[in-house]
Structure formats: C-alpha cells, structure tokens
C-alpha atoms as a PDB file:
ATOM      1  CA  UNK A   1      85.811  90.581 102.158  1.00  0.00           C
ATOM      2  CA  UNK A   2      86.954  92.714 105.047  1.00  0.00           C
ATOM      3  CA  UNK A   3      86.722  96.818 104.789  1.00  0.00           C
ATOM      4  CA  UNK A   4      89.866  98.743 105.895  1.00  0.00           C
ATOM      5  CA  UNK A   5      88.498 101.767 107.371  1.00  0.00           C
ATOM      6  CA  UNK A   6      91.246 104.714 106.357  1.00  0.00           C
ATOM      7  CA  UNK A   7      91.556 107.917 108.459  1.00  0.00           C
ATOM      8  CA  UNK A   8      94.663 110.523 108.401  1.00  0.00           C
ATOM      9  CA  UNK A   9      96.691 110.910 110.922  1.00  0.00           C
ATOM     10  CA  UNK A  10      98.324 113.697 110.084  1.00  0.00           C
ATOM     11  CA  UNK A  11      97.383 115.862 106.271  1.00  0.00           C
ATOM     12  CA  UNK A  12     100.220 116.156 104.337  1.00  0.00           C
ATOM     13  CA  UNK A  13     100.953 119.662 102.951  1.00  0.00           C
ATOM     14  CA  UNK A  14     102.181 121.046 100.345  1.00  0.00           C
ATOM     15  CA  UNK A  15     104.857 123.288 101.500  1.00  0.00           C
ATOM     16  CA  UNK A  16     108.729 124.361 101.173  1.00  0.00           C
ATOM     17  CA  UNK A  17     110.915 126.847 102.651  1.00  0.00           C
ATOM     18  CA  UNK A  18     113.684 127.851 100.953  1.00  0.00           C
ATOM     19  CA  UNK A  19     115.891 129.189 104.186  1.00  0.00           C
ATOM     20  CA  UNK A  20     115.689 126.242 106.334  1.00  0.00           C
ATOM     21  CA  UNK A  21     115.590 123.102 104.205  1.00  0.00           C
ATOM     22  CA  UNK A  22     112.431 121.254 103.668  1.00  0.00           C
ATOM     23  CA  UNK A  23     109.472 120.997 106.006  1.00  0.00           C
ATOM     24  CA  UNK A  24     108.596 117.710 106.092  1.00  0.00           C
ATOM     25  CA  UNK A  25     104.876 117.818 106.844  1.00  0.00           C
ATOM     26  CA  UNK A  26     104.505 114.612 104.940  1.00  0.00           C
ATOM     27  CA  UNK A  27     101.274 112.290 104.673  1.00  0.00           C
ATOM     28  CA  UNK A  28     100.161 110.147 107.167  1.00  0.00           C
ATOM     29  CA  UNK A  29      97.228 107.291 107.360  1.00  0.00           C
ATOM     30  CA  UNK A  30      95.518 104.681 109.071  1.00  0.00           C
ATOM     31  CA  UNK A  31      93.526 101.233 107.995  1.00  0.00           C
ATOM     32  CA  UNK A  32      91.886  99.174 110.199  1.00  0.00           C
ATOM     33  CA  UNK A  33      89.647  96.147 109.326  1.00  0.00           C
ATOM     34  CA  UNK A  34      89.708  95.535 112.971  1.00  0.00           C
ATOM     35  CA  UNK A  35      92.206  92.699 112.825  1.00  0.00           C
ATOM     36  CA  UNK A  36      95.101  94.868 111.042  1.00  0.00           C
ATOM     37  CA  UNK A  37      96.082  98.610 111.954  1.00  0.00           C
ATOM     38  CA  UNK A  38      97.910  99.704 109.167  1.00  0.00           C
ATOM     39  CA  UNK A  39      99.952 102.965 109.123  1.00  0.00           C
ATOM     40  CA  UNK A  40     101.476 104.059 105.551  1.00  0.00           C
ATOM     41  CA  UNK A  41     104.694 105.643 106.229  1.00  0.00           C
ATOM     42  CA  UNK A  42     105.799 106.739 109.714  1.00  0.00           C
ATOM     43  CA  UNK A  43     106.300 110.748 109.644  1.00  0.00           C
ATOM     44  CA  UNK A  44     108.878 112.699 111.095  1.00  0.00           C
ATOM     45  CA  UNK A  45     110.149 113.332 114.502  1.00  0.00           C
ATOM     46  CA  UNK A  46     107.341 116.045 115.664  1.00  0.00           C
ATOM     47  CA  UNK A  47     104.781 114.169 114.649  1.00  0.00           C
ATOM     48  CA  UNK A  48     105.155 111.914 117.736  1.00  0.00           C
ATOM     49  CA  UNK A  49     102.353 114.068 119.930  1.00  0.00           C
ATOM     50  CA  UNK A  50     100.536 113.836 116.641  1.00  0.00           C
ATOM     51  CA  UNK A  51     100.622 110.632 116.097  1.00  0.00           C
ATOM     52  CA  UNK A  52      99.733 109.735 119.908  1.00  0.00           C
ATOM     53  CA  UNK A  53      96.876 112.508 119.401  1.00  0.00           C
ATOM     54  CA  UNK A  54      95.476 110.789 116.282  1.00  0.00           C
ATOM     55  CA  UNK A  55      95.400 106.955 117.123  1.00  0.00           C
ATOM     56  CA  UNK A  56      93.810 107.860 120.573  1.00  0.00           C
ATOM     57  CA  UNK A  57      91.019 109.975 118.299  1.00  0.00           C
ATOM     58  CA  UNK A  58      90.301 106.120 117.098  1.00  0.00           C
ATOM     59  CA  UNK A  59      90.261 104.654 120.435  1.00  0.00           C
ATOM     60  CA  UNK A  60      94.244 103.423 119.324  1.00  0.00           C
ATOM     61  CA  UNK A  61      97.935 103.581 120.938  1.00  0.00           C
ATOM     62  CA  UNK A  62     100.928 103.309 119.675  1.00  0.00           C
ATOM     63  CA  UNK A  63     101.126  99.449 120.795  1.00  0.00           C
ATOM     64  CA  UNK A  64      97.709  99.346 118.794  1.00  0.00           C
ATOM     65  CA  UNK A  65      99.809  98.955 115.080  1.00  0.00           C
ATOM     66  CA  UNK A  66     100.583  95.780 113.652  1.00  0.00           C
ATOM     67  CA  UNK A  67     102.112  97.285 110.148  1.00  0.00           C
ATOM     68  CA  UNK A  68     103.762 100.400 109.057  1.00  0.00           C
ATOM     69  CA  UNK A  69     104.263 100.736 105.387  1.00  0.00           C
ATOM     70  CA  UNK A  70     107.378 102.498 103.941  1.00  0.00           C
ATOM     71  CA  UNK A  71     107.438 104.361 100.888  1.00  0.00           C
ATOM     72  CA  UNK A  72     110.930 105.319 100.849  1.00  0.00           C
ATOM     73  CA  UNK A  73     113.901 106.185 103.167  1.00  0.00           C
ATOM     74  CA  UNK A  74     113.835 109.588 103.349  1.00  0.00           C
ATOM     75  CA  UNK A  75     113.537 110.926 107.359  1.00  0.00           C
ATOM     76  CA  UNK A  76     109.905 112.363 106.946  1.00  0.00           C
ATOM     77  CA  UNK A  77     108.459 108.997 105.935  1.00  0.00           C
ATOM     78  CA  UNK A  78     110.270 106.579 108.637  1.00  0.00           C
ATOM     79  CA  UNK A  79     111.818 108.258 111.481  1.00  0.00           C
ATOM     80  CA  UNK A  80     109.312 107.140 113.931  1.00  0.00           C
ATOM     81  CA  UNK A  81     109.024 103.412 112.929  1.00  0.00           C
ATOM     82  CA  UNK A  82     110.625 102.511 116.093  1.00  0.00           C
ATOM     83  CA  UNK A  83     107.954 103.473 118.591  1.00  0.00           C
ATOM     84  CA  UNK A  84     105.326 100.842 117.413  1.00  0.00           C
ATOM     85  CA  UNK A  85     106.540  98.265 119.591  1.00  0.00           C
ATOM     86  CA  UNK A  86     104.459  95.340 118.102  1.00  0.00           C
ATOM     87  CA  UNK A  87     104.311  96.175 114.275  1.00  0.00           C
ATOM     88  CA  UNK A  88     106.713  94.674 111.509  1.00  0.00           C
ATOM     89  CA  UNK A  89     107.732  97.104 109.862  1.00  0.00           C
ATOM     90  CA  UNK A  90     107.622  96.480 105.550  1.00  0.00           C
ATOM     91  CA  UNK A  91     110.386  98.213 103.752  1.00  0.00           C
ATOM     92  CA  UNK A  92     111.074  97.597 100.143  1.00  0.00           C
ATOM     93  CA  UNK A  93     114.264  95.493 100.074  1.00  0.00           C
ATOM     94  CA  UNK A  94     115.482  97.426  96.860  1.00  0.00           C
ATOM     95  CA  UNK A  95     114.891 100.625  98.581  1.00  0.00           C
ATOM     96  CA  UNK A  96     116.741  99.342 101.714  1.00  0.00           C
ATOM     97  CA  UNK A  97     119.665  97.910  99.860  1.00  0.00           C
ATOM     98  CA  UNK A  98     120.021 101.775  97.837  1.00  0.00           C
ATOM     99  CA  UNK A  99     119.853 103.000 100.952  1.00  0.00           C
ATOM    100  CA  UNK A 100     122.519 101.695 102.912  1.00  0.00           C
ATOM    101  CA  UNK A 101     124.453 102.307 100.446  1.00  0.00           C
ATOM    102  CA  UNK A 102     124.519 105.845 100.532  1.00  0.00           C
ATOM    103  CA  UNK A 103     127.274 108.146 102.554  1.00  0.00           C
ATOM    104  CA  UNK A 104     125.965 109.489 106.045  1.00  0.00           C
ATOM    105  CA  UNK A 105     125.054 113.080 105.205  1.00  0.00           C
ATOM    106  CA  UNK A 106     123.269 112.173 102.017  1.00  0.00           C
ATOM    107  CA  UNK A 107     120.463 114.328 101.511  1.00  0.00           C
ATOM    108  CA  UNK A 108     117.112 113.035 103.102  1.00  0.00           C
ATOM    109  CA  UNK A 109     118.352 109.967 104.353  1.00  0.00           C
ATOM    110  CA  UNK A 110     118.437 109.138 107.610  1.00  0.00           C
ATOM    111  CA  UNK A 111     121.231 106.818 108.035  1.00  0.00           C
ATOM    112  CA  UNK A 112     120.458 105.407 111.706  1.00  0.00           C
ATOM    113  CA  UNK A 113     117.394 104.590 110.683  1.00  0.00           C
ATOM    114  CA  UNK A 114     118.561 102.549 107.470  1.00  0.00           C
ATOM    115  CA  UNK A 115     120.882 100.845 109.956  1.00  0.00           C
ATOM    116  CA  UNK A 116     118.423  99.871 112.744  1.00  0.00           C
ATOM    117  CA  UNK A 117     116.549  98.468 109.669  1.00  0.00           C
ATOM    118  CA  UNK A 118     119.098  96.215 108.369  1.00  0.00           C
ATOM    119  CA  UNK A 119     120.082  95.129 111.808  1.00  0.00           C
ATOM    120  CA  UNK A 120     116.931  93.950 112.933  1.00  0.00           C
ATOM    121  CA  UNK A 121     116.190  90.383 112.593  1.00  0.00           C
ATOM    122  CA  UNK A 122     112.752  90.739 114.199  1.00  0.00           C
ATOM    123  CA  UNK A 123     109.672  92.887 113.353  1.00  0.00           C
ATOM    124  CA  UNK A 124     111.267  94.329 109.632  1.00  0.00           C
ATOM    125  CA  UNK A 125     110.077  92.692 106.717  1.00  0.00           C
ATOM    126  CA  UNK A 126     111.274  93.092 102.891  1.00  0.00           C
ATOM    127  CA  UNK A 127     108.528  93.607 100.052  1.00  0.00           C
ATOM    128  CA  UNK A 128     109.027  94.562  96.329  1.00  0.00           C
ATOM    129  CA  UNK A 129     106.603  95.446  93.688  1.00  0.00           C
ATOM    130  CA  UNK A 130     103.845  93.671  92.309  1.00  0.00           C
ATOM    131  CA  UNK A 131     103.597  92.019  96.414  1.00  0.00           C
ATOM    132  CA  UNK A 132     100.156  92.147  98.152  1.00  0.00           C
ATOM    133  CA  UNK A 133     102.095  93.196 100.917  1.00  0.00           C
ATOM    134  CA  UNK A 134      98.792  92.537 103.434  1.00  0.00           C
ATOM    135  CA  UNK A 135      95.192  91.774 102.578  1.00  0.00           C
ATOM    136  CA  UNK A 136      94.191  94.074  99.599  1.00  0.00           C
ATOM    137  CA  UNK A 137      96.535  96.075  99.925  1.00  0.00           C
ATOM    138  CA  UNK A 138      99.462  96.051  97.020  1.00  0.00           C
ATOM    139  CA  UNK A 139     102.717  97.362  97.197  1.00  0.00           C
ATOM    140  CA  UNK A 140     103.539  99.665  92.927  1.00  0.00           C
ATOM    141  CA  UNK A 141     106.654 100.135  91.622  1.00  0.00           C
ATOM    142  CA  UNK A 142     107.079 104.086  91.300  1.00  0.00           C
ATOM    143  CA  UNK A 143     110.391 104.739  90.902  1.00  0.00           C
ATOM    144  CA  UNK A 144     111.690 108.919  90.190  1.00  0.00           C
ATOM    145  CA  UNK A 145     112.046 110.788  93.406  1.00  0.00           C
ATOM    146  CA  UNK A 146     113.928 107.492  95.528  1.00  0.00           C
ATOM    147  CA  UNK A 147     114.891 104.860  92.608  1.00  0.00           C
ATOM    148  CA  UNK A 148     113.030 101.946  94.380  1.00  0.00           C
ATOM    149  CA  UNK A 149     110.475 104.147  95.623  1.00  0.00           C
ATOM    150  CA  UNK A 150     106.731 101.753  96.185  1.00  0.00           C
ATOM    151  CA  UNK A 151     103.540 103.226  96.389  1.00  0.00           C
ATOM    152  CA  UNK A 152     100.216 100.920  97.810  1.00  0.00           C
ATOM    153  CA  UNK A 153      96.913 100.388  96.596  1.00  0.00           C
ATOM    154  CA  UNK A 154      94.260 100.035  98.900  1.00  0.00           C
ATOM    155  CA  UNK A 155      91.427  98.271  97.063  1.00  0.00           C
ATOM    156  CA  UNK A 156      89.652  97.112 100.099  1.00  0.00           C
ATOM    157  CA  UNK A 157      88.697 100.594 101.136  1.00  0.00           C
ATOM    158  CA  UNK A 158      85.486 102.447 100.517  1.00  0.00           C
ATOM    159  CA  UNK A 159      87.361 105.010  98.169  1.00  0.00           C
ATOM    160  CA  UNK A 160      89.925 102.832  96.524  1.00  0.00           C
ATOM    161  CA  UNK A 161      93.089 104.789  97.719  1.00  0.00           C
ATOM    162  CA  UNK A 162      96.343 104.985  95.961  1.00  0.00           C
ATOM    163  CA  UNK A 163      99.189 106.082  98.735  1.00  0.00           C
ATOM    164  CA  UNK A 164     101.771 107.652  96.529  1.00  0.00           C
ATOM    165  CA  UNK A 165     104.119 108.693  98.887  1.00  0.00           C
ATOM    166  CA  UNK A 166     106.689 111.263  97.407  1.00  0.00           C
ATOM    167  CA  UNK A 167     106.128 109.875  93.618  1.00  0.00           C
ATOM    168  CA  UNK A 168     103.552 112.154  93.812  1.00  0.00           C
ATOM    169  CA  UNK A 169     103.594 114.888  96.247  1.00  0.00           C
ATOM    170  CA  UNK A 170     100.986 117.475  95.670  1.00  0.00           C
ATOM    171  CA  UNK A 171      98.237 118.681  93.381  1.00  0.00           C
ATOM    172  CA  UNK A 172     100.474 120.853  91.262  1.00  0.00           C
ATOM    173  CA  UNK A 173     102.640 117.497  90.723  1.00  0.00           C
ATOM    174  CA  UNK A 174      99.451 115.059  89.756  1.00  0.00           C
ATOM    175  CA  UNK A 175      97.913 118.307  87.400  1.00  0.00           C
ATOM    176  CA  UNK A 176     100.994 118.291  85.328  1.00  0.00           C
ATOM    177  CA  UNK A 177     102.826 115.436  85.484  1.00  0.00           C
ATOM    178  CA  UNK A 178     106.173 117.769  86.747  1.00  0.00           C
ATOM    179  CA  UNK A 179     107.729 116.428  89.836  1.00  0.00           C
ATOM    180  CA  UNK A 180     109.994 118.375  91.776  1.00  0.00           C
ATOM    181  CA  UNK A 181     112.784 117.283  93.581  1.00  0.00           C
ATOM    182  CA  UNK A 182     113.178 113.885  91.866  1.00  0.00           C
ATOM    183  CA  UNK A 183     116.761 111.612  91.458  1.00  0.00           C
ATOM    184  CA  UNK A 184     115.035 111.107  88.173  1.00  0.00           C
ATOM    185  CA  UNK A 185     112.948 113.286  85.914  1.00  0.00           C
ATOM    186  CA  UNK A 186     112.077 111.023  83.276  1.00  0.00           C
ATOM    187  CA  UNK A 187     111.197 108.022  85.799  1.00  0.00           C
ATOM    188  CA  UNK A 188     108.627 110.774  88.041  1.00  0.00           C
ATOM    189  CA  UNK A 189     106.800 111.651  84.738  1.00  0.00           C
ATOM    190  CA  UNK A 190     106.119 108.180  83.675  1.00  0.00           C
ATOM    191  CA  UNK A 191     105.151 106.978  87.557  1.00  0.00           C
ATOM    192  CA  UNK A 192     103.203 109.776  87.441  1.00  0.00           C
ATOM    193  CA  UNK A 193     101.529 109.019  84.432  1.00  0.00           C
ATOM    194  CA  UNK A 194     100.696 105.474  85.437  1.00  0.00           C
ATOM    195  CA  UNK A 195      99.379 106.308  88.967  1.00  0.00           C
ATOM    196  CA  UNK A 196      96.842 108.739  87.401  1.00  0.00           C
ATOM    197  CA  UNK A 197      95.680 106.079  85.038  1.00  0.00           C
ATOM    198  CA  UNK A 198      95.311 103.703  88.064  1.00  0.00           C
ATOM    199  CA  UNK A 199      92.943 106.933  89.595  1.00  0.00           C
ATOM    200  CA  UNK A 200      90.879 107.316  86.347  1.00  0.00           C
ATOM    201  CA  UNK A 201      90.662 103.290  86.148  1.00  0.00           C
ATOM    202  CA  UNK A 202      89.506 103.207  89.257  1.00  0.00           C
ATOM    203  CA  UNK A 203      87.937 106.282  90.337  1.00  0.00           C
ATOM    204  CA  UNK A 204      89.298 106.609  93.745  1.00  0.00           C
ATOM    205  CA  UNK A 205      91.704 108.779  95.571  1.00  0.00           C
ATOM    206  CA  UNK A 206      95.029 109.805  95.473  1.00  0.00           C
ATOM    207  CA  UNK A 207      96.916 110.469  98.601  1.00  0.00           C
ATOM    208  CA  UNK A 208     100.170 112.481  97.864  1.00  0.00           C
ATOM    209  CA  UNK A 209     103.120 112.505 100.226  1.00  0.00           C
ATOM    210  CA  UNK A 210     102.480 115.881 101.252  1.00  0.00           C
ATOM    211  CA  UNK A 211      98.656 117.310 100.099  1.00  0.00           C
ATOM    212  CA  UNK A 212      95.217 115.602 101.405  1.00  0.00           C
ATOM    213  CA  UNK A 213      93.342 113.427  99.142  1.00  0.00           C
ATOM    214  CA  UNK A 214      93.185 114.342  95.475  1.00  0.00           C
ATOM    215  CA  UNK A 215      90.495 113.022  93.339  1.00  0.00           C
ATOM    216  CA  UNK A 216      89.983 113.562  89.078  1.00  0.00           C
ATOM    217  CA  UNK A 217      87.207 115.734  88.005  1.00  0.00           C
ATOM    218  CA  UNK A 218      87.312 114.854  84.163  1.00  0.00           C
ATOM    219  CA  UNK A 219      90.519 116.063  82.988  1.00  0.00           C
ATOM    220  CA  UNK A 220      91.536 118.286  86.084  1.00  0.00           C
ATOM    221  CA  UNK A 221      92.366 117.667  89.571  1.00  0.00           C
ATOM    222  CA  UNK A 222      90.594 118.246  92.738  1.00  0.00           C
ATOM    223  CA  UNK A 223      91.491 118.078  96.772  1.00  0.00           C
ATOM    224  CA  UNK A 224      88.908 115.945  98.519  1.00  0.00           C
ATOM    225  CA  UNK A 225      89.183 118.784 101.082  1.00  0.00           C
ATOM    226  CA  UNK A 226      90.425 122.354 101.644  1.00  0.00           C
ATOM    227  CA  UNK A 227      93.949 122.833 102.430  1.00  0.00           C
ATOM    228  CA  UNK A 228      94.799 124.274 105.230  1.00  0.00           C
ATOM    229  CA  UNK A 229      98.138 124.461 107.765  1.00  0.00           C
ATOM    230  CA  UNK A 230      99.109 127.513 110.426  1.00  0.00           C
ATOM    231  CA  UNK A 231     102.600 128.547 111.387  1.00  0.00           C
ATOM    232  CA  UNK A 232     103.183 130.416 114.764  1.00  0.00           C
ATOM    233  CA  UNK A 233     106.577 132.487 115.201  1.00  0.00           C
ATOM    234  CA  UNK A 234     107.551 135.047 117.493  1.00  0.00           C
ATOM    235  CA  UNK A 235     107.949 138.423 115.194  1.00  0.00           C
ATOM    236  CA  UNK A 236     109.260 140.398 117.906  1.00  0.00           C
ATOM    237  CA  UNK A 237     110.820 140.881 121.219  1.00  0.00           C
ATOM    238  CA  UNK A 238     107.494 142.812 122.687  1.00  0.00           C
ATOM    239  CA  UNK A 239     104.406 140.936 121.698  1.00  0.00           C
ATOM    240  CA  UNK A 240     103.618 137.146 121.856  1.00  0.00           C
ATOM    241  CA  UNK A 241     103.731 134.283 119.316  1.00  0.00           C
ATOM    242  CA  UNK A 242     101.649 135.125 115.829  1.00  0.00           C
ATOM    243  CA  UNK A 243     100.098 132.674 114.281  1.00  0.00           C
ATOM    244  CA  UNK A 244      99.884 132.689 110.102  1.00  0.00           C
ATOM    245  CA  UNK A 245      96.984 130.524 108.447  1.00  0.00           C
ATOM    246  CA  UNK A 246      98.164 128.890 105.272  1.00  0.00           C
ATOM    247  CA  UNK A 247      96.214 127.923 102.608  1.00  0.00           C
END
C-alpha cells in the first residue's frame, strides 16, 4: 500500500482582525506517493509566491499537482485553483450547487471562482461524502461553518491526518467544541464532536483550517508544533517597516 508523504505548504494560523475583515492565513498541504501530488485546499491570492516557494522546497512546480482538494467555497480555500494547469480540481457537488446559488457580494464567497467551476467541463470533478475521493484518502461530511462543507481523511499517511478545513479552525475550536463564525451552531458542535472521535479512534492528527497540526493528549489538546506568524507595518513616516512576532 503506497505512503502519501504530507508536508505544509503554508501553516495555517489562528488569527482575526477586527478592522479589516478576516485574514485568511488558512491551511495548506501536500501528499505525494510519488504518482499523486495532492494539495488540500488552494489558499488565497498571496499565497501564490508561497505556494511556488513551497512545492520547489520538494523539488515540485505548480505543473507538478495532479489534485487539489476543496473544503469549501470560501476565497481563502480556492482562489488559486486555477494555476495548477494539469490537476482536476475535486469540489463537493453539494457545496458547488449552495454556492452558485448565492448573490455576488455574499460574504466569503468568491463568486468568479464558483463560476469558472461550474463552467468547466474539463479538469473539475464533483465528490460528496462517504467518496474515497483518491487512494486512501476519504472525503467526511462536516457540515456547520459552509452547509456542505467535506473534510478528508488521510489514512495512508504516517500520522493518519484528518484535514478539517474550516469545520474546525483552531485549537481553541477542537478544545471546546465552540466554533466561531459558523452558518450553523448546532451542525459545528456535532462535526466537531465527530472529527475528535475520529482523532481519539485513530490517534493521528488534526489539521485545522487555520492552526498547524493538533494532536489529543488524553483529554486536552496539543499543537504538533509552536505557533508562530510575524506582521511587518510601517508605524511611522521616519523609520522603516517593524516587524511584530506573533505567537
């Protein structure tokens, strides 16, 4: 049985700002078996040098990708689906079908991108829960913050990984089963209920959409890794731009 090797891309983290809408820095991974280079989820717009900067750490381009994964339609998780050329692209078609038919300007959705999914006839693919979307790995229902949102689990991994996208987005959301800035409250609680019995069932890791790994430690929960992000910002008009270490 082949082993995807899984590296991130980009950390997600754990962050809001509450005077210039969300940030975005959303979760982003690689597996590769070495026939299949899987990306779940796509990022947002500047994570393009990213993106270019983490493939080539793995000997990879853009052209590289065969798959990209979508959790849900929100921008931070698809906008860059277009520029892997020679991937299909896997969208849930429940998700996609909510999706277009929301109002340009709805919050978080990117409606272009919904478009240029449903007018492709070539490299976009539907999937729905309960699919093995691709070898081992298995698209979860985990509806609450999108209605149709999918999670994946990768059992073919050396940590068994659960990509939970925006069902669960952070420690603090995992820790206490409280998910903020959900479309439905009571839906988030119970996803987030099930996923964490999938971790303690199968003692693996939990990717959020926007924290690194998360692992259970007997009843609480622990980052794989310390957390860590930097802003830079120009304070004033006389000295240059400051950098400010988060985490």
């Amino acid at each position: 049985m082949t082993t995807y090797a899984a590296h991130p891309i980009v950390d997600g983290f754990p962050g809001k700002s509450h005077s210039h809408g969300a940030f975005g820095w959303s979760s982003l991974w690689l597996l590769d078996d070495g026939v299949r280079r899987v990306l779940v989820d796509a990022g947002q717009p500047a994570y393009i040098p990213l993106i270019h900067e983490g493939l080539a750490r793995h000997g990879l381009t853009a052209s590289d990708i065969t798959d990209v994964l979508i959790t849900h339609l929100h921008w931070d998780h698809v906008a860059n689906f277009t520029m892997f050329e020679n991937a299909t692209t896997w969208v849930g078609e429940a998700e996609l079908a909510w999706a277009a038919q929301q109002p340009a300007g709805t919050t978080f959705i990117p409606d272009l991108h919904v478009r240029e999914l449903l007018r492709r006839t070539e490299g976009v693919e539907r999937m729905a829960p309960g699919q093995e979307v691709l070898p081992g790995i298995h698209a979860l229902a985990s509806a609450g913050h999108t209605p149709h949102h999918l999670a994946f689990f990768a059992e073919r991994t050396d940590d068994r990984l659960i990509f939970a996208g925006d069902a669960v987005k952070n420690i603090h959301e995992l820790a206490t089963a409280q998910a903020d800035s959900t479309m439905d409250a009571d839906a988030s609680v119970a996803t987030i209920d099930r996923l964490r019995s999938l971790l303690t069932d199968t003692a693996g890791v939990l990717v959020p959409g926007h924290d690194v790994g998360l692992r259970l430690d007997g009843r609480s929960v622990e980052r794989v890794r310390p957390q860590r992000a930097a802003i830079g910002f120009f304070a004033d008009g006389d000295g240059d731009e400051q950098d400010r270490s988060i985490g």
